[in-house]
N, C-alpha and C. Protein backbone atom coordinates (compact mmCIF):
# COMPACT_ATOMS: atom_id res chain seq x y z
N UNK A 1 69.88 129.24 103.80
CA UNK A 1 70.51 130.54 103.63
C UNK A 1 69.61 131.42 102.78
N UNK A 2 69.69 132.70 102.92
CA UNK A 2 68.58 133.80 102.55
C UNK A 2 69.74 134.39 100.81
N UNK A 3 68.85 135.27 100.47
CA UNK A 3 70.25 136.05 100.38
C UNK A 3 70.06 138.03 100.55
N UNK A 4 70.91 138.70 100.14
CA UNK A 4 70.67 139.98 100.31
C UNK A 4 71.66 140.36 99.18
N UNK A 5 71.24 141.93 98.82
CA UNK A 5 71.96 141.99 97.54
C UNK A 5 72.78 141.20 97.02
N UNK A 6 71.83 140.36 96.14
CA UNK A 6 72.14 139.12 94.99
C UNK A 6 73.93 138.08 96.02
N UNK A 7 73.62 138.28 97.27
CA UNK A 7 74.89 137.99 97.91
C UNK A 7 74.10 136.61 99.23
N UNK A 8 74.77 135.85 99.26
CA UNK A 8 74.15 134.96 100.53
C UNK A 8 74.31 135.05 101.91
N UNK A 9 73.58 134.87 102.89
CA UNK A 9 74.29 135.27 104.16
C UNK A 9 73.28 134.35 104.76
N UNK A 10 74.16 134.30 105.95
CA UNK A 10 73.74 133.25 106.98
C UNK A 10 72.91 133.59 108.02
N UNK A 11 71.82 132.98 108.31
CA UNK A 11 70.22 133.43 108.92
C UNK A 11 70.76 133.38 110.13
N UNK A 12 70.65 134.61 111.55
CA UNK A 12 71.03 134.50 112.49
C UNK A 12 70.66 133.14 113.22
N UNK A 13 71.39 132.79 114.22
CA UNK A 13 70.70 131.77 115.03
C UNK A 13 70.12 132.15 116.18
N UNK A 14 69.94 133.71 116.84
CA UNK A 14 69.55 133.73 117.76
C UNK A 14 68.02 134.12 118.14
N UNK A 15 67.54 133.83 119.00
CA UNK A 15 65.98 134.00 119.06
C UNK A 15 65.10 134.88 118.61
N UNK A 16 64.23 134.88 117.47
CA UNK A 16 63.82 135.99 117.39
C UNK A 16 62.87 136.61 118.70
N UNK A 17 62.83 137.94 118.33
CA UNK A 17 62.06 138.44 119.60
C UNK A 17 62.53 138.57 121.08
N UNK A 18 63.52 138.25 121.22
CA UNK A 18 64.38 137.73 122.59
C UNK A 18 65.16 138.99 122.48
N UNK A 19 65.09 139.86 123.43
CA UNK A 19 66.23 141.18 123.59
C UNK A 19 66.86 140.39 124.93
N UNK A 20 68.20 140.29 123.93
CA UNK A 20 69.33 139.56 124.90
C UNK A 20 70.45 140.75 125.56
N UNK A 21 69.36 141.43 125.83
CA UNK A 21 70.27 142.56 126.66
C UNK A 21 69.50 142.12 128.40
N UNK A 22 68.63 141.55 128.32
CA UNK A 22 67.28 141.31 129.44
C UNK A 22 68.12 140.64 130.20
N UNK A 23 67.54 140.36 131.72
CA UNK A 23 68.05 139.64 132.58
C UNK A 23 67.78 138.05 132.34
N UNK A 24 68.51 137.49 132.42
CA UNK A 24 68.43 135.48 132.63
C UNK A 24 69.49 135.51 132.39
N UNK A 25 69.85 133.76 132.18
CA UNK A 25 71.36 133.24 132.38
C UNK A 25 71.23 133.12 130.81
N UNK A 26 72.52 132.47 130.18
CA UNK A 26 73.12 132.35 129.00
C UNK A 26 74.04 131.48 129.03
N UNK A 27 74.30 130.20 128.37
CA UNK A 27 74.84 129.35 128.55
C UNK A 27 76.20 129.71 126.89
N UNK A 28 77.20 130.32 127.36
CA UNK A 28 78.09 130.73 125.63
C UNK A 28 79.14 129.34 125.59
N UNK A 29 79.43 129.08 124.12
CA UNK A 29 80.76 128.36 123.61
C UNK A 29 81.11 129.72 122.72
N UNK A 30 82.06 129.28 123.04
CA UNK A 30 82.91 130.81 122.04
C UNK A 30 84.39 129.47 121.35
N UNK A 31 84.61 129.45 120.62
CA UNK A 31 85.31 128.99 119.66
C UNK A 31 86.83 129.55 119.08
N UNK A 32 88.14 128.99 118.96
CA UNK A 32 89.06 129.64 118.35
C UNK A 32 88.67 129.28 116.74
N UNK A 33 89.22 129.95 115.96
CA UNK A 33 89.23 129.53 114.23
C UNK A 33 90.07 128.61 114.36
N UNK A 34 89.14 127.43 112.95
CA UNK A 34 89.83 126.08 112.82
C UNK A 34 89.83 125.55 114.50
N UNK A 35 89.55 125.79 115.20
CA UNK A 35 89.39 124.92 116.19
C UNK A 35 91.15 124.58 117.02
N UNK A 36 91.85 125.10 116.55
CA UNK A 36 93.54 125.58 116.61
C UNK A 36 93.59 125.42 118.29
N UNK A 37 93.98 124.57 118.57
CA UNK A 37 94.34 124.21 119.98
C UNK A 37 95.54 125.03 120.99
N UNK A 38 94.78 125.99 120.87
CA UNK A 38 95.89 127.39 121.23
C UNK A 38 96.00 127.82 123.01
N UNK A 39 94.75 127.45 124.10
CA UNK A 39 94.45 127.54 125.15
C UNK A 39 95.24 126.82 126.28
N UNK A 40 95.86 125.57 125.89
CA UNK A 40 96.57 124.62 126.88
C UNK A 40 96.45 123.39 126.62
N UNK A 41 96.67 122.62 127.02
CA UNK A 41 96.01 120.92 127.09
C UNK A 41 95.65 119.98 128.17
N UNK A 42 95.32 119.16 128.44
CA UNK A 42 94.75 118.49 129.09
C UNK A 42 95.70 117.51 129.27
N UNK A 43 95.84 117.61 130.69
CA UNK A 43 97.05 116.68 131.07
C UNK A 43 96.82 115.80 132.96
N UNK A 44 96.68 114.68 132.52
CA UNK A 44 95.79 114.32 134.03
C UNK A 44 94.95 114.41 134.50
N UNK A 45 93.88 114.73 133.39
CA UNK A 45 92.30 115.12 133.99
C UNK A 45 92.43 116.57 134.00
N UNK A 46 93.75 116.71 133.79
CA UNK A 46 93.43 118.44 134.48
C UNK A 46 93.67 119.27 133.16
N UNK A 47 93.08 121.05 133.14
CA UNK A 47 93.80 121.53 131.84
C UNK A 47 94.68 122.59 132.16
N UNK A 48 95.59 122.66 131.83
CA UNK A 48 97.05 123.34 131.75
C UNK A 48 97.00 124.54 130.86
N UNK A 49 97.16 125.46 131.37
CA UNK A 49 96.46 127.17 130.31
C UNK A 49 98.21 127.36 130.16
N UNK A 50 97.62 127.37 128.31
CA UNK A 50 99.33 128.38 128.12
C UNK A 50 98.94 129.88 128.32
N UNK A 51 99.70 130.46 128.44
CA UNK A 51 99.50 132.03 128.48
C UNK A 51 98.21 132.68 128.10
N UNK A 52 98.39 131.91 126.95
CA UNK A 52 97.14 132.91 125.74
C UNK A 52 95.42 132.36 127.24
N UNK A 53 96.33 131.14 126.95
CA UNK A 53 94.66 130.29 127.99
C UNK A 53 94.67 131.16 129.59
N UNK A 54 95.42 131.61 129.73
CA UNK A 54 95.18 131.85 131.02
C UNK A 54 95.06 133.34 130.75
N UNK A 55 95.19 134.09 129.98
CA UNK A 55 94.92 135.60 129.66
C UNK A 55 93.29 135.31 128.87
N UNK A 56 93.02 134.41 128.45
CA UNK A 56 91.49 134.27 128.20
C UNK A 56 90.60 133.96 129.37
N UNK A 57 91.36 133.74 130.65
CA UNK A 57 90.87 132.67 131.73
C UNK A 57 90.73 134.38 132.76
N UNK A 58 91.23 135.21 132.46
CA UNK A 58 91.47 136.60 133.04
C UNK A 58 90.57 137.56 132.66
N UNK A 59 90.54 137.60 131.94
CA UNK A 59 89.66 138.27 130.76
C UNK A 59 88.34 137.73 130.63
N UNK A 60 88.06 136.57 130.87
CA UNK A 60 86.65 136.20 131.44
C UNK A 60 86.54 136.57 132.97
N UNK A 61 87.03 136.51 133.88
CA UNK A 61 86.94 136.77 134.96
C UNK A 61 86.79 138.61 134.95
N UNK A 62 87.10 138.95 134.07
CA UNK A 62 87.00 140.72 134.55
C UNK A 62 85.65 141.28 133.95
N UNK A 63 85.10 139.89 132.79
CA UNK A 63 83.62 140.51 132.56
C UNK A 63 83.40 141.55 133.46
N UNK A 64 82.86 141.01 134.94
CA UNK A 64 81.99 141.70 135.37
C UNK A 64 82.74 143.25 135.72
N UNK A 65 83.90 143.15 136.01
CA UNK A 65 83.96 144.75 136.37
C UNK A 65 84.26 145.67 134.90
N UNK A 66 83.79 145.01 133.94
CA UNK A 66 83.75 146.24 132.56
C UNK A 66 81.97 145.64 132.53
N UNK A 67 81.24 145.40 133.07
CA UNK A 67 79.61 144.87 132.84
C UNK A 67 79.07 144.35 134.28
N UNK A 68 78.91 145.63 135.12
CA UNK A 68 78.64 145.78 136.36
C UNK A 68 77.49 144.82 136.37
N UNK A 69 76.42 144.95 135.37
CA UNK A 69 75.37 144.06 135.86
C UNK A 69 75.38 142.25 135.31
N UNK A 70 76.78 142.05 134.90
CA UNK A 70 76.74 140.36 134.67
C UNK A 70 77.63 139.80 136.28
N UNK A 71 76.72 138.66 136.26
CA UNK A 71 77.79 137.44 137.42
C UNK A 71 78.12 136.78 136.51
N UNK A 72 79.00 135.80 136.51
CA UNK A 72 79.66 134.58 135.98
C UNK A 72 79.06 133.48 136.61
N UNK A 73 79.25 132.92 136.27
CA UNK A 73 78.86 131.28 136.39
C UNK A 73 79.77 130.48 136.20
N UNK A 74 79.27 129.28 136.48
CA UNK A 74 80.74 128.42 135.55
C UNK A 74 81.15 128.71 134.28
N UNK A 75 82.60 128.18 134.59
CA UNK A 75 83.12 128.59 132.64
C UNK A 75 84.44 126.85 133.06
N UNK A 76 84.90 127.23 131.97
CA UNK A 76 85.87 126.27 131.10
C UNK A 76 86.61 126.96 130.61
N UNK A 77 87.99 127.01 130.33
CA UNK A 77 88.52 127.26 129.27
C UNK A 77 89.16 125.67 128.82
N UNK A 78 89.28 125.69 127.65
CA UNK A 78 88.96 124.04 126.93
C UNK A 78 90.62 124.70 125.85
N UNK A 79 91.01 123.41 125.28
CA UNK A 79 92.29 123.96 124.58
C UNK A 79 92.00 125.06 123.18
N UNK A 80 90.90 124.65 122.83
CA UNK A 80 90.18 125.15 121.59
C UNK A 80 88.98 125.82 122.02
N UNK A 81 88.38 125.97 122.90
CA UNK A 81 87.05 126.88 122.82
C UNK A 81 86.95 127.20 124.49
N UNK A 82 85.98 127.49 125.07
CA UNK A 82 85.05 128.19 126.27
C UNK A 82 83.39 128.47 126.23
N UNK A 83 83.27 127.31 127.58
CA UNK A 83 82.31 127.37 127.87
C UNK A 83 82.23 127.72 128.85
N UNK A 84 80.86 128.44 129.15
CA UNK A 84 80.75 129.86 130.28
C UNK A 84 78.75 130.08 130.68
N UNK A 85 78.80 130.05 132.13
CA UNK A 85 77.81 130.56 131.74
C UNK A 85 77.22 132.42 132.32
N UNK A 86 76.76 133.12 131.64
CA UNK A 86 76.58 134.83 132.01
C UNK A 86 75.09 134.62 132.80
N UNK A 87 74.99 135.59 133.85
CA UNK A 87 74.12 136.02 134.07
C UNK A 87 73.94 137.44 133.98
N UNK A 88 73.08 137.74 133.48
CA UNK A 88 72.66 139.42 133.40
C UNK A 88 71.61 139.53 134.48
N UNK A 89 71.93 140.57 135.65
CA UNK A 89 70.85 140.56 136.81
C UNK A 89 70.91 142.45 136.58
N UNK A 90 70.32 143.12 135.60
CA UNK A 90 70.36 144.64 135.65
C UNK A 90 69.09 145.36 137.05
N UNK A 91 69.44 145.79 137.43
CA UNK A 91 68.66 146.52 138.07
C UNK A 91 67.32 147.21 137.51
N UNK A 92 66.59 147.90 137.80
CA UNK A 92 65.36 148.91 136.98
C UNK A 92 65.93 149.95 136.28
N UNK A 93 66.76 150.52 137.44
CA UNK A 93 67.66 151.96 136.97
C UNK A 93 68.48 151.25 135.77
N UNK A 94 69.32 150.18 136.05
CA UNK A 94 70.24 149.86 134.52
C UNK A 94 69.25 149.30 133.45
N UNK A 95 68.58 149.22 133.42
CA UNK A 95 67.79 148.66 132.61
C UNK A 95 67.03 149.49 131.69
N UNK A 96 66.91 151.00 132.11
CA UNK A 96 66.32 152.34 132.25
C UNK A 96 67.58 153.23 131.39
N UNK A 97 68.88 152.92 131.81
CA UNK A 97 69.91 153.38 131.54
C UNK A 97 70.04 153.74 129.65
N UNK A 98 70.23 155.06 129.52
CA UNK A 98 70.68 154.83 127.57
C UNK A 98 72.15 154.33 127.64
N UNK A 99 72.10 153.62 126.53
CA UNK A 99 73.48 152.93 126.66
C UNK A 99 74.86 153.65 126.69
N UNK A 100 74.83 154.29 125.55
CA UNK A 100 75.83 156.12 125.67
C UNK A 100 74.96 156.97 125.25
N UNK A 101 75.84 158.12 125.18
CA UNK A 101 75.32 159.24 124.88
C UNK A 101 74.70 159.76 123.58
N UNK A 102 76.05 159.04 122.70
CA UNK A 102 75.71 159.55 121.15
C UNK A 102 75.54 157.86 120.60
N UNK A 103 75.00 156.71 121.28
CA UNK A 103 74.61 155.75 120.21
C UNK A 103 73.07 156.08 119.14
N UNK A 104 73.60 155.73 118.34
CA UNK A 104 72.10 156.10 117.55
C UNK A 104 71.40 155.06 117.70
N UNK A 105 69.96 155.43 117.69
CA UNK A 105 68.55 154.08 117.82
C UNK A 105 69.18 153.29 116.88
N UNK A 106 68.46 152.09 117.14
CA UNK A 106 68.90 150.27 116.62
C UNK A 106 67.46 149.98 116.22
N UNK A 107 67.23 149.37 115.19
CA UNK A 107 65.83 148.27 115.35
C UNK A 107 66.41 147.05 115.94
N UNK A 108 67.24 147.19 116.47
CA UNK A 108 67.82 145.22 117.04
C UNK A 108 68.01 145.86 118.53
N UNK A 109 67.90 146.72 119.07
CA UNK A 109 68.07 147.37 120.56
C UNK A 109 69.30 147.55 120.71
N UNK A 110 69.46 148.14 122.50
CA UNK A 110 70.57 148.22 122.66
C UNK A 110 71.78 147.24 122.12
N UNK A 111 73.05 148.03 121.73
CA UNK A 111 74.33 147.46 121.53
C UNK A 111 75.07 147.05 122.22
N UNK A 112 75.53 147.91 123.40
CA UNK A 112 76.19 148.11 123.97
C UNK A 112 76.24 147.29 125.70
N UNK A 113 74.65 147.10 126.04
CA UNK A 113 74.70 146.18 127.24
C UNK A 113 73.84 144.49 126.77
N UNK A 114 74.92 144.37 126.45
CA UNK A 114 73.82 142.94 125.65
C UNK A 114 74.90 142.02 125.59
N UNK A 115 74.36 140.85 125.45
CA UNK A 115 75.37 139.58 125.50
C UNK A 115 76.45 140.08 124.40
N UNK A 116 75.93 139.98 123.07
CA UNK A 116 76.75 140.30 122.00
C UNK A 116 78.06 141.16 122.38
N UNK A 117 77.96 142.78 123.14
CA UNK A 117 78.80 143.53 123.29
C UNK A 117 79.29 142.38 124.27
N UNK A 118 79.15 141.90 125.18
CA UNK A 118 79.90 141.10 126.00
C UNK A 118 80.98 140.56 125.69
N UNK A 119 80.51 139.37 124.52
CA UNK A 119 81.14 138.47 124.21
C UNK A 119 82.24 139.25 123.28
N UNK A 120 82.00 140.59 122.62
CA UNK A 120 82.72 141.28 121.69
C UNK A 120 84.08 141.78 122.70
N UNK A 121 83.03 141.98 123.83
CA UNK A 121 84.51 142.74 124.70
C UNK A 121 85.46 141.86 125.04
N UNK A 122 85.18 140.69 125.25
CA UNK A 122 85.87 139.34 126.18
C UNK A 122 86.92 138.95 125.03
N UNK A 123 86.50 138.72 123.70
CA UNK A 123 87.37 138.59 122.17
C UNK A 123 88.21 139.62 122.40
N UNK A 124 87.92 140.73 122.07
CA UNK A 124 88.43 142.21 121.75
C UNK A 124 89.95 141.54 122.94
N UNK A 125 89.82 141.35 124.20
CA UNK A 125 90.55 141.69 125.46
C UNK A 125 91.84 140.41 124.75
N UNK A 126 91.47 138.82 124.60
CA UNK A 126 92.58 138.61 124.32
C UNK A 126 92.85 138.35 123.28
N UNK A 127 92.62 138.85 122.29
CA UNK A 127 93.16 139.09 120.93
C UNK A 127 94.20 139.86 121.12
N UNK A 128 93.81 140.83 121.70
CA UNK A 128 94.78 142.47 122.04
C UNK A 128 95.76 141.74 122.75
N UNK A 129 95.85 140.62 123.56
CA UNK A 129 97.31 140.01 124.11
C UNK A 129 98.09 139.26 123.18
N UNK A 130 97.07 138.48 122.09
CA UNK A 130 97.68 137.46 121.33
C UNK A 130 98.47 138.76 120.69
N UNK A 131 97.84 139.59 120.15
CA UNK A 131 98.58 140.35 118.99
C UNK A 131 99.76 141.39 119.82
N UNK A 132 99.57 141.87 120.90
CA UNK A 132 100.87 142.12 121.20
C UNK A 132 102.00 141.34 122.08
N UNK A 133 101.98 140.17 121.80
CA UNK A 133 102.76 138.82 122.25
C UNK A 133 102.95 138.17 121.30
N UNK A 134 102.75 138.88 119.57
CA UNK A 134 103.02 137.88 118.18
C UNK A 134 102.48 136.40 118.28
N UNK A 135 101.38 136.30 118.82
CA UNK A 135 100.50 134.58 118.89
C UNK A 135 100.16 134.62 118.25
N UNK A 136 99.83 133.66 116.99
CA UNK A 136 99.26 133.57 116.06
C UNK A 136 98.13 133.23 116.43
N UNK A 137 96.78 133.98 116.69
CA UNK A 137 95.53 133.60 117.01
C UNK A 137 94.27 133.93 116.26
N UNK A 138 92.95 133.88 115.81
CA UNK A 138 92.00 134.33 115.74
C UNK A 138 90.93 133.32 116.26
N UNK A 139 89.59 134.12 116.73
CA UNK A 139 88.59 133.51 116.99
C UNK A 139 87.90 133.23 115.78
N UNK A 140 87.09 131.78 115.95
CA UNK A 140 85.90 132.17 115.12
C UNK A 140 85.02 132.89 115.01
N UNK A 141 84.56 133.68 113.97
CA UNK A 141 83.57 134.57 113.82
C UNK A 141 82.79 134.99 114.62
N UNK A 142 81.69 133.54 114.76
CA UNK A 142 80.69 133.54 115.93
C UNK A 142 80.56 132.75 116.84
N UNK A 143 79.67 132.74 117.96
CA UNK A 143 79.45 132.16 118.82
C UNK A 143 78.39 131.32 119.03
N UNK A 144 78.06 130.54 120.20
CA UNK A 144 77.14 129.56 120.45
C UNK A 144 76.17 130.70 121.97
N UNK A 145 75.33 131.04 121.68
CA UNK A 145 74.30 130.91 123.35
C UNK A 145 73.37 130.18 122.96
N UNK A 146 72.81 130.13 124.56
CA UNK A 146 71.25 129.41 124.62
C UNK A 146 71.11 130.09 125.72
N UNK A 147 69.74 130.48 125.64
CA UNK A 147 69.00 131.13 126.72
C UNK A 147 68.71 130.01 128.01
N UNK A 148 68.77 129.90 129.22
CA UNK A 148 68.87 128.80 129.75
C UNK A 148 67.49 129.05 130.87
N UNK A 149 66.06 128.59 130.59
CA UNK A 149 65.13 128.64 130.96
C UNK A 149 64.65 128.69 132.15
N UNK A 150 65.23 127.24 132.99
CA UNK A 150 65.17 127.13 134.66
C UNK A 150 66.26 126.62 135.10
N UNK A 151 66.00 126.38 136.43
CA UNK A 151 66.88 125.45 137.61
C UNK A 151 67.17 124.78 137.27
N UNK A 152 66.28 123.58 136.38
CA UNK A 152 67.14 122.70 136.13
C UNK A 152 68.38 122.40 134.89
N UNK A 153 67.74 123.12 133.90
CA UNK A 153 68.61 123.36 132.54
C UNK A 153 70.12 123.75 133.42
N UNK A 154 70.15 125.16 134.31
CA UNK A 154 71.02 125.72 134.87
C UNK A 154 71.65 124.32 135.48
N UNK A 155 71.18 123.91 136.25
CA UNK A 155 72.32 122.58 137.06
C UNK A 155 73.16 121.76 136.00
N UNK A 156 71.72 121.41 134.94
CA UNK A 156 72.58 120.52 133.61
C UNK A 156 73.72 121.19 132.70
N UNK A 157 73.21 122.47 132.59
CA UNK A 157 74.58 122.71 131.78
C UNK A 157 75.69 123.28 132.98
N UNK A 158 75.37 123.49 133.96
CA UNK A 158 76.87 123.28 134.98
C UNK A 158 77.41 122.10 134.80
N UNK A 159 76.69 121.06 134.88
CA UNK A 159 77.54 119.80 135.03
C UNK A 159 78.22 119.63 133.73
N UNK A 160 77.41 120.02 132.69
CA UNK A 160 78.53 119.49 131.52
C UNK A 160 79.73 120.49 131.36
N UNK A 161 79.82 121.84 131.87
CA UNK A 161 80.58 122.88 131.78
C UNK A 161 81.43 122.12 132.53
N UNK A 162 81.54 121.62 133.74
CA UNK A 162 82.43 121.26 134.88
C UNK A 162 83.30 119.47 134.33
N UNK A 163 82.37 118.86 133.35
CA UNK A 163 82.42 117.58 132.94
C UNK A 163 83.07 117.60 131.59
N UNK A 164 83.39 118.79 131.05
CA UNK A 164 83.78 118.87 129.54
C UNK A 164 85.73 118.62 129.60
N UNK A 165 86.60 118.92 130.73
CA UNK A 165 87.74 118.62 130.33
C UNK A 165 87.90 116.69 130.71
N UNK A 166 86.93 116.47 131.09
CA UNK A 166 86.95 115.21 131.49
C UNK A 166 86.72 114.26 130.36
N UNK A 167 85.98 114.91 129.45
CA UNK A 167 85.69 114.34 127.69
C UNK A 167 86.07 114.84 126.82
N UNK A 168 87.42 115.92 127.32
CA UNK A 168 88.36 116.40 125.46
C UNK A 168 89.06 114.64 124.73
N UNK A 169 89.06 113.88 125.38
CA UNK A 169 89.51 112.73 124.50
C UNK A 169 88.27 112.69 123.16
N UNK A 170 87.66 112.87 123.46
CA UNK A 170 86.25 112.66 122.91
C UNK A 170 86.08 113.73 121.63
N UNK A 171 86.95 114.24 121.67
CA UNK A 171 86.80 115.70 120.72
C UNK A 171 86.99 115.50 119.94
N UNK A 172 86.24 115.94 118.39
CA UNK A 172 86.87 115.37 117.60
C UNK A 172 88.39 117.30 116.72
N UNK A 173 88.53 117.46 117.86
CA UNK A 173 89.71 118.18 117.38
C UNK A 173 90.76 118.49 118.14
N UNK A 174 90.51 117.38 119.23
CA UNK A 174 91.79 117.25 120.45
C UNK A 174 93.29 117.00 119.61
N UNK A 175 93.59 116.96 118.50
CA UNK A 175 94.95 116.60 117.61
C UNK A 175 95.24 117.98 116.72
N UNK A 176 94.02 119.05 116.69
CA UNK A 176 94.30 119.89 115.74
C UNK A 176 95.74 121.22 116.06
């Protein structure tokens, strides 16, 4: 840990140099706080979305029409977290695109078409259900990516995306 005015803070984890607004895939875990088993459970191999899980399961699916230039990939929704994977395929012209009108310059780049805003919008969407449905919910803070290099990384983390409700026994917060 670094610190900044006489205060500590936690060293990003994400790549330096890497503008994760760029096209490739992205392999995300996104996390509830405390790990709070709020999504459904796993019942027969299979997982069972309570509301909240299936309004997170919605709300990943509409990525793309609020982020014209992401596909989806596989995802999960897991009782406690989501795994997913994004592709960003922008065109020249979107890529070319200012993000709005009145954002002011960044030294960290665009805000607004980048994994980060992504993942901000996808939170933002069912929070806004938990809280007007009185669910007691929050996410954790932050998130997990990895930039996912080739073909084959891509096949491997499909399979574990597709293989993960098959090993919530294995969790160590399947009781929380």
């Amino acid at each position: 840990m670094t610190s900044f005015a006489n205060k500590y803070r936690i060293e990003s984890v994400r790549l330096k140099g890497w503008d994760y607004s760029s096209n490739g895939a992205y392999y995300i875990t996104i996390c509830v706080k405390n790990r709070k088993c709020v999504f459904g459970k796993k019942t027969n191999g299979k997982m069972i979305l309570s509301d909240l899980g299936k309004t997170a399961e919605n709300c990943w699916r509409e990525i793309p029409r609020h982020f014209p230039f992401v596909k989806l990939d596989e995802f999960v929704i897991m009782p406690n977290h989501i795994h997913g994977i994004i592709i960003i395929e922008k065109t020249s012209q979107q890529s070319h695109e200012p993000n709005t009108p009145h954002e002011p310059a960044s030294n960290f780049g665009p805000q607004s078409k980048n994994i980060a805003s992504i993942i901000r919008g996808f939170k933002i969407g069912v929070t806004k259900y938990a809280v007007n449905n009185n669910i007691p919910f929050k996410w954790q803070g932050r998130y997990y990516d990895h930039i996912i290099r080739d073909e084959n990384e891509l096949n491997r983390i499909r399979k574990y995306i597709i293989d993960n409700p098959s090993k919530w026994e294995m969790d160590e917060y399947t009781e929380v």
